[in-house]
N, C-alpha and C. Protein backbone atom coordinates (compact mmCIF):
# COMPACT_ATOMS: atom_id res chain seq x y z
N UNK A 1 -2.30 7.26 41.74
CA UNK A 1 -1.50 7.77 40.65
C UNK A 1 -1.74 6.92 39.40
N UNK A 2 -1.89 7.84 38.20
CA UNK A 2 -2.22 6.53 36.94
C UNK A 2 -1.26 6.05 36.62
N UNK A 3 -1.38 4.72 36.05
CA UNK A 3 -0.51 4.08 35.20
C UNK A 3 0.17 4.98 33.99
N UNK A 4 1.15 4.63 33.32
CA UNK A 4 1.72 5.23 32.35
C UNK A 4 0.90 4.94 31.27
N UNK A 5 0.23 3.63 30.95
CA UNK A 5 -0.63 3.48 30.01
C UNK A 5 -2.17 4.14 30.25
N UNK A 6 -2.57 4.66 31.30
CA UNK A 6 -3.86 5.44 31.48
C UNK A 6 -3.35 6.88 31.13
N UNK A 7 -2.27 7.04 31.89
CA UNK A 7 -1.60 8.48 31.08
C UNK A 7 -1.95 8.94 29.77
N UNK A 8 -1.43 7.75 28.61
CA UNK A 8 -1.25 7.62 27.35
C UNK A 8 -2.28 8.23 26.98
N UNK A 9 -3.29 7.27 27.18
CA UNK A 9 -5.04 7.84 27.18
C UNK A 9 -5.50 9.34 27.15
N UNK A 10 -5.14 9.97 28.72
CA UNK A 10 -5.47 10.65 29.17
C UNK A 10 -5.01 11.64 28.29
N UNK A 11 -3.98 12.08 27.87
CA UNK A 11 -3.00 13.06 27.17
C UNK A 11 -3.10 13.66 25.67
N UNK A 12 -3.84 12.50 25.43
CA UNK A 12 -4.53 12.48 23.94
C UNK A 12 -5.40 13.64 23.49
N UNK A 13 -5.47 14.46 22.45
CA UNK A 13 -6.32 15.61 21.82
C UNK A 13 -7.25 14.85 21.82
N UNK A 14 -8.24 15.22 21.48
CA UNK A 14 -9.65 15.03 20.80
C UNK A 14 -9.03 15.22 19.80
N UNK A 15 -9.98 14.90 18.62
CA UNK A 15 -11.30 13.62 18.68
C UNK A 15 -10.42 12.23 18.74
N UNK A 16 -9.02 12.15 18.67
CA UNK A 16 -8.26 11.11 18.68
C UNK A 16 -8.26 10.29 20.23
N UNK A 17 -8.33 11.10 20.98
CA UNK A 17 -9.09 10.44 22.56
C UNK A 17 -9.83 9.43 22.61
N UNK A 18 -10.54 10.21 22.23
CA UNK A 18 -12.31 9.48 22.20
C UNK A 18 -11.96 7.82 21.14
N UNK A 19 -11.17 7.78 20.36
CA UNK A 19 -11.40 6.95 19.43
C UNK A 19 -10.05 5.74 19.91
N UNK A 20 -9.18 6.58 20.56
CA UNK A 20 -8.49 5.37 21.01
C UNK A 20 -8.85 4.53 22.48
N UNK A 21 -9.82 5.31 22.92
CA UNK A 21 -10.44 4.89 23.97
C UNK A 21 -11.33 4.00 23.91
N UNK A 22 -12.07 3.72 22.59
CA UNK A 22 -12.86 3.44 21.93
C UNK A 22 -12.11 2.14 21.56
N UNK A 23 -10.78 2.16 21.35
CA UNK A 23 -10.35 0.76 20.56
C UNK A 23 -10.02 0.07 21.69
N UNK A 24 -9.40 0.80 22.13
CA UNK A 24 -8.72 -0.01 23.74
C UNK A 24 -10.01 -1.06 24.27
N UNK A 25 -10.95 -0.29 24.46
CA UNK A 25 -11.77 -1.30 25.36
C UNK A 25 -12.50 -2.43 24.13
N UNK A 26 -12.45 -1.73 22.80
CA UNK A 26 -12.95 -2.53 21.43
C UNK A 26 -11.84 -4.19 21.69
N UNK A 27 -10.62 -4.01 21.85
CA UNK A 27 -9.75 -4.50 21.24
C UNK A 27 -9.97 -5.71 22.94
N UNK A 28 -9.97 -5.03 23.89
CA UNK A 28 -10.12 -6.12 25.03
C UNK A 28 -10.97 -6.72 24.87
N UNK A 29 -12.19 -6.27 24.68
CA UNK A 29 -13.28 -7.16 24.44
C UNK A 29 -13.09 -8.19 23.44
N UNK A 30 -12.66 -8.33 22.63
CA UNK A 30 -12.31 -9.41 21.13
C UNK A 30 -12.23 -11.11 21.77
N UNK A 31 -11.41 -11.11 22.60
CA UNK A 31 -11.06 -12.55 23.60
C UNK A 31 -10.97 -12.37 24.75
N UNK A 32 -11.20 -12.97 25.44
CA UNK A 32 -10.82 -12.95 26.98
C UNK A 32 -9.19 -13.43 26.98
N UNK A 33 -8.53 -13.84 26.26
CA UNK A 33 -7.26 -13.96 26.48
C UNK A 33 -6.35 -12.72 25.97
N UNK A 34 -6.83 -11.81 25.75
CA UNK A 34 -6.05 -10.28 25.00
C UNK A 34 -5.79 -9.90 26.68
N UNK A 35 -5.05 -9.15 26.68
CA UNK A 35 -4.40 -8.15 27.90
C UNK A 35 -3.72 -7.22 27.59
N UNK A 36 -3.54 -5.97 28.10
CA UNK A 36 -3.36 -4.86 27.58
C UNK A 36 -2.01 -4.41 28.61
N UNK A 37 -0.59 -4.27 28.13
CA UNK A 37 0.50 -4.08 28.37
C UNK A 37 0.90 -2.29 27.96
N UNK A 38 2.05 -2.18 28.78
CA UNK A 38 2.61 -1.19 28.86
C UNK A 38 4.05 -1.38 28.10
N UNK A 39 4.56 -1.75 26.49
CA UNK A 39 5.39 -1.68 25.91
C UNK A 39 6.69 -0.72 25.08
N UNK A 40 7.64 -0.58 25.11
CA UNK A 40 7.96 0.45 24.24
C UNK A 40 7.21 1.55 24.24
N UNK A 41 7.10 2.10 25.34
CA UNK A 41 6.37 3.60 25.34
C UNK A 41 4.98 3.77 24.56
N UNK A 42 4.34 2.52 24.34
CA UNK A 42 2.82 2.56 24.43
C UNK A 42 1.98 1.48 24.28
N UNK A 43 0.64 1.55 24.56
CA UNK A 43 0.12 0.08 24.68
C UNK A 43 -0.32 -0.98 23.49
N UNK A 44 0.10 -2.02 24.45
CA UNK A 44 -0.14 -2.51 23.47
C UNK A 44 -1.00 -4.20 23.76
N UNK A 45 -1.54 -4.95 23.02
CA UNK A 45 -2.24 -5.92 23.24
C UNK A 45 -1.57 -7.17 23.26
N UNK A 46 -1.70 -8.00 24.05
CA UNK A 46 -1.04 -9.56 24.30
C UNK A 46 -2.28 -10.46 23.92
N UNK A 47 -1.72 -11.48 23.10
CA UNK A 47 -3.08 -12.58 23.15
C UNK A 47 -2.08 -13.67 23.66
N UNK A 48 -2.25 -14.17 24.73
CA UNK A 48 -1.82 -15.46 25.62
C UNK A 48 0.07 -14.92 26.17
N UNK A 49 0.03 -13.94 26.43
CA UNK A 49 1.51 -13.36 26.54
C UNK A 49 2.04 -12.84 25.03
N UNK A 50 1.90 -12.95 24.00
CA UNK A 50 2.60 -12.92 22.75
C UNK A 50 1.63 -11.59 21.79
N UNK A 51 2.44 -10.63 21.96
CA UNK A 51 2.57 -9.04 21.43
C UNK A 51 1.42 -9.42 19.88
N UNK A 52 0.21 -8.93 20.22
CA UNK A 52 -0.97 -9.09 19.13
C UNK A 52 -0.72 -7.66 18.18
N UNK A 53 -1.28 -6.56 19.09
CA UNK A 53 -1.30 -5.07 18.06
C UNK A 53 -1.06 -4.11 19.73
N UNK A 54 -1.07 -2.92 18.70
CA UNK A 54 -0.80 -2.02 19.88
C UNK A 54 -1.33 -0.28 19.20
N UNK A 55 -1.55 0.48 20.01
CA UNK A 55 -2.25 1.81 19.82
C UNK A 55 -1.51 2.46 19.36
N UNK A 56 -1.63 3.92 18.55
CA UNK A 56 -0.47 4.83 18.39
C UNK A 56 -1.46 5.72 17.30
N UNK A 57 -0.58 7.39 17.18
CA UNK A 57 -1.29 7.94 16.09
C UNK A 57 0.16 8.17 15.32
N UNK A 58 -0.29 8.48 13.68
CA UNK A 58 0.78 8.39 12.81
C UNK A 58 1.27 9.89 12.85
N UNK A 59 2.38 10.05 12.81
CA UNK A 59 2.60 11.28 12.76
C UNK A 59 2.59 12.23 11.49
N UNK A 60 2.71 11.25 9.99
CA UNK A 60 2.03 12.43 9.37
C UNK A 60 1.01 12.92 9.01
N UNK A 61 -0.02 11.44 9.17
CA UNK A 61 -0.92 11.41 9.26
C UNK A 61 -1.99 12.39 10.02
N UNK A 62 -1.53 12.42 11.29
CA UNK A 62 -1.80 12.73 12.67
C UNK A 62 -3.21 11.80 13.00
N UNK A 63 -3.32 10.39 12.47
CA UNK A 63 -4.59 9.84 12.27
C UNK A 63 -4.34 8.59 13.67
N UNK A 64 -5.20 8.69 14.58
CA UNK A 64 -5.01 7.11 15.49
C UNK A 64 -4.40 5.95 14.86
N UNK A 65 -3.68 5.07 15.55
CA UNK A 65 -3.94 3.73 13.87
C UNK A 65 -4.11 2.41 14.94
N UNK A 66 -4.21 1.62 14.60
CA UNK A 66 -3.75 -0.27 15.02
C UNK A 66 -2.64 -0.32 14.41
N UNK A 67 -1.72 -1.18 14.72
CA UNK A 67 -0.90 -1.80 14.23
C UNK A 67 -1.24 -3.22 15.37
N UNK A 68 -0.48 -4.21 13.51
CA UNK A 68 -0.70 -5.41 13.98
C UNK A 68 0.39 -6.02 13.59
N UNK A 69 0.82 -6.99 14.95
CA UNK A 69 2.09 -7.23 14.78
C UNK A 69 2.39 -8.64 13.65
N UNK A 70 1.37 -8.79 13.36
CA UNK A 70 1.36 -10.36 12.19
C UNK A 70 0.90 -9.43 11.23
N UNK A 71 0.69 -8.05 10.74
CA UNK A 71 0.09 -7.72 9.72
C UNK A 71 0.46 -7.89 8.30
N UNK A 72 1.45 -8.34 8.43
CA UNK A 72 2.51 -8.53 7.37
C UNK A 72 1.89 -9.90 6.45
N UNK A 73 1.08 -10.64 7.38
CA UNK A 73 0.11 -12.06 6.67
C UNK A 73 -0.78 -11.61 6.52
N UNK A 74 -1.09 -10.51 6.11
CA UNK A 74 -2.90 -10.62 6.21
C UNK A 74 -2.90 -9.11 5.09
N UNK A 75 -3.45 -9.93 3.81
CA UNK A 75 -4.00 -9.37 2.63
C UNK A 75 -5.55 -8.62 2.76
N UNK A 76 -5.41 -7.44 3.25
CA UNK A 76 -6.36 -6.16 2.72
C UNK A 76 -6.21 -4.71 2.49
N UNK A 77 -6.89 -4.30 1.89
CA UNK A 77 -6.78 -3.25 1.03
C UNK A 77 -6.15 -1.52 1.78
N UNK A 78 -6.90 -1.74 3.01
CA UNK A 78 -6.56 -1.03 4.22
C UNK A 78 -5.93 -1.13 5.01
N UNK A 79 -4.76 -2.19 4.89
CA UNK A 79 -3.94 -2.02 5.83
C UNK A 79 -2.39 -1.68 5.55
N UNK A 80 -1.99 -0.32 5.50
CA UNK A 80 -0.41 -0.19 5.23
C UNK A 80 0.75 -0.63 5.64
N UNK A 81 1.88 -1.02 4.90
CA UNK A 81 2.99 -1.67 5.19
C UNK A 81 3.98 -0.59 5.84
N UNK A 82 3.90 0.81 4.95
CA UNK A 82 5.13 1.62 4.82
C UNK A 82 6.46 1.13 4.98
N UNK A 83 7.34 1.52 6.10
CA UNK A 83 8.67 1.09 6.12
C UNK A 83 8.88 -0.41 7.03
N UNK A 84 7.75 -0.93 7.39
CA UNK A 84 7.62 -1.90 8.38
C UNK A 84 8.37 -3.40 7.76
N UNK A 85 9.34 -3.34 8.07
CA UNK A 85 8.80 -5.36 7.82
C UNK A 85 7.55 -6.24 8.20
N UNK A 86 7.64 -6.15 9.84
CA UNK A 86 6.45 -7.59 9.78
C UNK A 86 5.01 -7.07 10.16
N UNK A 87 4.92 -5.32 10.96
CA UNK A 87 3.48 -5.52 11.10
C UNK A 87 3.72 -4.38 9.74
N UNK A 88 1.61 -4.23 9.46
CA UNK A 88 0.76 -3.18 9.31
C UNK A 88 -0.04 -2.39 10.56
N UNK A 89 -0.28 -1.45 9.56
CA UNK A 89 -1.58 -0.66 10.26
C UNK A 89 -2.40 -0.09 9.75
N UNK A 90 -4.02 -0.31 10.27
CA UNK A 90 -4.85 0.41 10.14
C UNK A 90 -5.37 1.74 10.61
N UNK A 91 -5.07 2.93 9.52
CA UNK A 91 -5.62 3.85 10.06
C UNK A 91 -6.92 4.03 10.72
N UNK A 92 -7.09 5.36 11.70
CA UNK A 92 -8.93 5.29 11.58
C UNK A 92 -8.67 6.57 11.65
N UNK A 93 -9.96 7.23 11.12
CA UNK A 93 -10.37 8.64 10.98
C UNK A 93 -11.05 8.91 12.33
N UNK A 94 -10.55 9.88 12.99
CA UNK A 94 -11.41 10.01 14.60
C UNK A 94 -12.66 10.79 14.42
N UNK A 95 -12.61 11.32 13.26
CA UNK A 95 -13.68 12.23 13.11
C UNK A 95 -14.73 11.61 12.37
N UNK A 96 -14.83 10.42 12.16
CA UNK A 96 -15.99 9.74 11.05
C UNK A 96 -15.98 8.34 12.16
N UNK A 97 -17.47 7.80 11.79
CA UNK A 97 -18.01 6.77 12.75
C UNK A 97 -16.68 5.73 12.39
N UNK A 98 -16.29 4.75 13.53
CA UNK A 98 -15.16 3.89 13.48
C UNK A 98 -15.50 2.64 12.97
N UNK A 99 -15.03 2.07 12.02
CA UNK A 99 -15.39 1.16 11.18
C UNK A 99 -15.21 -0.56 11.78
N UNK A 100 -16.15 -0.31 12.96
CA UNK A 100 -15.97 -1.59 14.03
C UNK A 100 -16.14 -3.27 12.77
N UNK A 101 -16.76 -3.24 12.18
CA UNK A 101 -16.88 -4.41 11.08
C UNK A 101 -15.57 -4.70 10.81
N UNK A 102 -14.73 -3.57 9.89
CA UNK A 102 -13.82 -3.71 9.43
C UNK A 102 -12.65 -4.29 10.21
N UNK A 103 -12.63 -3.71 11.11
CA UNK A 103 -11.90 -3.30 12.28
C UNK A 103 -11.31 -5.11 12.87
N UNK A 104 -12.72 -5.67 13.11
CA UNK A 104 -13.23 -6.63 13.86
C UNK A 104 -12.86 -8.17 12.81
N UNK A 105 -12.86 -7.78 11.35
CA UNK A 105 -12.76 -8.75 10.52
C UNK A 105 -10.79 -8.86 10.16
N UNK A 106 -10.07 -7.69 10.67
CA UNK A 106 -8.81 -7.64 10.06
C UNK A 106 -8.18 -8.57 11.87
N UNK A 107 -8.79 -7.87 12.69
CA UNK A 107 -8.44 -8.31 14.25
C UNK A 107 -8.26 -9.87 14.06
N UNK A 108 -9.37 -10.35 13.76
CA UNK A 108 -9.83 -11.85 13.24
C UNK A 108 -8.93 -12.54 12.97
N UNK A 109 -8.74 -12.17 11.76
CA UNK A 109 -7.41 -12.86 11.18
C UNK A 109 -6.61 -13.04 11.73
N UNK A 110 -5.71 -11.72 12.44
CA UNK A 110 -4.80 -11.66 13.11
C UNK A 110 -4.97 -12.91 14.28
N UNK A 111 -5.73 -12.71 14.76
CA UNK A 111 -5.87 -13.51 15.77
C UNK A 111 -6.16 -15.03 15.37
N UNK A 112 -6.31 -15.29 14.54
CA UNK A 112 -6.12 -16.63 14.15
C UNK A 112 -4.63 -17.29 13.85
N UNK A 113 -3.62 -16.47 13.39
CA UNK A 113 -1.80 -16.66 13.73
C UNK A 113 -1.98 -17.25 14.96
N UNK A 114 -2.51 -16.88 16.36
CA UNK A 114 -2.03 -17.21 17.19
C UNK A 114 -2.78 -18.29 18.30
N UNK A 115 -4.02 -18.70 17.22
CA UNK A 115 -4.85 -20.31 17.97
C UNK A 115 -4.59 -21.37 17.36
């Protein structure tokens, strides 16, 4: 029987599937200390136990996004605050190649809050 977080996955439309499937295993790969939790009704990433980012699509958007739970420190151009206090998020377009650079340089940061 799957997990509730393989569920998550599974349940997903296209092309938004494909692209959060795409981050999930993007986002494990980053450290060997990331781990991938079943939170608040969706997943989300731990770096050493302590809540990094987590998956989700926006709803008016209807666009996949990251959210990052330190995003609130980290100055770039692409990453929205909206009603959030402490994280952001980065949208991604599921339908255009996924902007792994970008992606990989905002992760970075983030992940430097917590070494």
């Amino acid at each position: 029987m799957p997990r509730p977080i393989d569920n998550y996955f599974l349940q997903q439309p296209e092309p938004a599937k494909s692209c959060l499937e795409f981050l999930r295993g993007h986002i494990l790969a980053l450290d060997a200390s990331l781990t991938e939790e079943w939170k608040y009704g969706m997943p989300f990433y731990c770096y050493k136990g302590k809540m990094f980012c987590y998956l989700w699509t926006h709803k008016k958007y209807l666009q996949p996004y990251i959210g990052i739970v330190e995003g609130g420190r980290i100055n770039h151009p692409d990453l929205l605050q909206e009603k959030r206090a402490r994280m952001k998020i980065l949208l991604i377009d599921a339908t255009q190649d996924i902007p792994v650079e970008k992606i990989d340089g905002i992760l970075t940061d983030a992940l430097g809050f917590y070494k």
